[in-house]
Protein backbone atom coordinates (compact mmCIF):
# COMPACT_ATOMS: atom_id res chain seq x y z
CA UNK A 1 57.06 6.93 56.50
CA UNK A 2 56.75 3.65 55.60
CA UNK A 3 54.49 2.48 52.37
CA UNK A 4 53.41 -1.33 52.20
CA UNK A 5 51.78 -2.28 48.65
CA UNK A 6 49.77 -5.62 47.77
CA UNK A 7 49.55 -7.28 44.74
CA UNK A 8 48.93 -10.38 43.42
CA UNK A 9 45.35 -11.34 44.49
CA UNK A 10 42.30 -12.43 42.00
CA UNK A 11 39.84 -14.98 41.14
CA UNK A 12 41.55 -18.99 41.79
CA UNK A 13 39.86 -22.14 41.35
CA UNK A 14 39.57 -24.17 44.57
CA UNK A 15 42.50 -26.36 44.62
CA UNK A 16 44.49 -23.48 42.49
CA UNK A 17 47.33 -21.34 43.57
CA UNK A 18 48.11 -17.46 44.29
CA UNK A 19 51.27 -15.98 45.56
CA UNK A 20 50.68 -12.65 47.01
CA UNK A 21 53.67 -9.36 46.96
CA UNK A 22 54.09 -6.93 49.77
CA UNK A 23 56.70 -3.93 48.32
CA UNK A 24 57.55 -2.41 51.04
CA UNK A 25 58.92 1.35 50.00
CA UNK A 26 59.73 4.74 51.95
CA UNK A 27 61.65 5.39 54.87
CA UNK A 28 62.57 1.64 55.85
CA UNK A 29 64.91 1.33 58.73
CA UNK A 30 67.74 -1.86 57.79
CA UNK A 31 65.56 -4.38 59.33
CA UNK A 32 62.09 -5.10 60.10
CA UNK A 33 59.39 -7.52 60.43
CA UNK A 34 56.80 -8.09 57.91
CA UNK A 35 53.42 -10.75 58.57
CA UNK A 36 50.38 -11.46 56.12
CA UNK A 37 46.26 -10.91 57.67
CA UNK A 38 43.40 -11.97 56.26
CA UNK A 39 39.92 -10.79 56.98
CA UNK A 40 37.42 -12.92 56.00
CA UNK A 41 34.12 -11.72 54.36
CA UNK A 42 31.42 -10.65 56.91
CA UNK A 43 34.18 -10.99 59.62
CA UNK A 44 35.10 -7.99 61.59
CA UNK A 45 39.05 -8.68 62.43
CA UNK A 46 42.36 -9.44 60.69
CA UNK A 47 43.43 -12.93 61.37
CA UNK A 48 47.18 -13.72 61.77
CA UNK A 49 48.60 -16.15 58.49
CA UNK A 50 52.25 -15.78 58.35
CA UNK A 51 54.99 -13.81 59.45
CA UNK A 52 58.66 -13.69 58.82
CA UNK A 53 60.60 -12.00 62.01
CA UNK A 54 63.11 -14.00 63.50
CA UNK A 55 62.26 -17.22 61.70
CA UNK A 56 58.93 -17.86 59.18
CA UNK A 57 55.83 -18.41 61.78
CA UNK A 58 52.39 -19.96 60.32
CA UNK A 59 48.80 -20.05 61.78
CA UNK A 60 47.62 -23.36 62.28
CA UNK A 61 45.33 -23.22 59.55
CA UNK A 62 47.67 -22.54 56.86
CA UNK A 63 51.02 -24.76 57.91
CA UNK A 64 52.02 -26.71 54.56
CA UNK A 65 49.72 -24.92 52.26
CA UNK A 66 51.42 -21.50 52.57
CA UNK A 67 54.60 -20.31 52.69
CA UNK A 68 56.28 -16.87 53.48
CA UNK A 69 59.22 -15.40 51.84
CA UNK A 70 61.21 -12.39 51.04
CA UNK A 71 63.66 -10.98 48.56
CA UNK A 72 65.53 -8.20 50.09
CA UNK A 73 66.64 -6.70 47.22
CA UNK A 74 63.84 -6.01 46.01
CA UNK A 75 62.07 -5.05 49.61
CA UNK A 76 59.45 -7.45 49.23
CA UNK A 77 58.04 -9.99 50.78
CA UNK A 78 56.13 -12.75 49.30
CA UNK A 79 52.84 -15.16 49.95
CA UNK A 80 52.79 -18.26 47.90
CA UNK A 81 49.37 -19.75 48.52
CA UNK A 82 48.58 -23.63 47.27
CA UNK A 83 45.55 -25.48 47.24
CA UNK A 84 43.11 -22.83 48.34
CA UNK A 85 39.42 -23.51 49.17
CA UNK A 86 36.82 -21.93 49.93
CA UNK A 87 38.19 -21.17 53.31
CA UNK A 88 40.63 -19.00 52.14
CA UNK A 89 38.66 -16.59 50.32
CA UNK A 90 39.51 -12.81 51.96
CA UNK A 91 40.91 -9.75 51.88
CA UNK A 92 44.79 -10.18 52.57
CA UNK A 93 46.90 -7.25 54.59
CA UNK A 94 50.56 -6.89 55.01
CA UNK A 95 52.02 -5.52 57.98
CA UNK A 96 55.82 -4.22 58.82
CA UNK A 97 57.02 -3.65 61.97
CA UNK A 98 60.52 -3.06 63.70
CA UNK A 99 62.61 -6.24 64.39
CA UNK A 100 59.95 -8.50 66.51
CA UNK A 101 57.10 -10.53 66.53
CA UNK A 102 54.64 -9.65 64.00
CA UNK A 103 51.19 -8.78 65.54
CA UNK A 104 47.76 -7.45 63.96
CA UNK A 105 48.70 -3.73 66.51
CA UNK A 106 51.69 -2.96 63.80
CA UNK A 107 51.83 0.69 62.67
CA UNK A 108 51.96 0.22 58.83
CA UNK A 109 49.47 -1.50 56.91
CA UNK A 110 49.08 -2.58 53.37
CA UNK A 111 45.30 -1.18 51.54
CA UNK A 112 44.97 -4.93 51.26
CA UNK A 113 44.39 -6.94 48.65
CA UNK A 114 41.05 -9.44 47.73
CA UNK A 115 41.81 -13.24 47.36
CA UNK A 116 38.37 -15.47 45.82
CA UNK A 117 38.45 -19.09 45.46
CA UNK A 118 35.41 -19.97 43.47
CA UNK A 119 34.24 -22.26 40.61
C-alpha cells in the first residue's frame, strides 16, 4: 500500500509564498508518477496544477508561479508556490501513480492539505 502525506500549507499573504511536501511512504514500486490538485472552496472537483512524470507538466494557470520538484531520497515531492492570490486559496492533494501521465483517476491520494491567501 502506498501512503501519500501533505504538509506545508497555512495562512500566506497575497503576493507571499508556500512550498507544499508530498512524503510518499509504504510499498513504493522504483518509479512512479506523482501530480499536485487543488479543490477550490465551494467547488466540487480536484483541478490538475502540476505533475512530474516524464518531464514537469503545469496547468495554464500556474506556469511561472509554481514549480514541481522531487528529492528521491527522501521520497518526496515538492510544491514551491510564489506570488499567490486570492485565486489560489484551496485545499491541495497529491497523487502517485505508476510511471505515466498524472491524472485526477490515480489510486492513491494524499488527505490533502488547506492553502489561504488572505490579508
Amino acid at each position: 500500500q502506498v501512503q501519500l502525506v501533505e504538509s506545508g500549507g497555512g495562512l500566506v499573504q497575497p503576493g507571499g509564498s508556500l512550498k507544499l511536501s508530498c512524503e510518499i511512504t509504504g510499498r513504493t514500486p522504483s518509479s512512479y508518477s506523482v501530480g499536485w490538485f487543488r479543490q477550490a472552496p465551494a467547488k466540487g472537483r480536484r483541478v490538475f496544477v502540476a505533475a512530474l512524470d516524464f518531464f514537469p507538466r503545469y496547468a495554464d494557470s500556474v506556469k511561472g508561479q509554481f514549480t514541481i520538484s522531487r528529492d528521491h531520497a527522501k521520497n518526496t515531492v515538492y510544491l514551491q508556490m510564489n506570488n499567490l492570490t486570492s485565486q489560489d486559496k484551496a485545499v491541495y492533494y497529491c497523487a502517485a501513480s505508476e510511471p505515466k501521465p498524472v491524472t485526477v483517476n490515480e489510486p492513491y491520494w494524499g488527505r490533502g492539505i488547506q492553502v489561504t491567501v488572505s490579508s
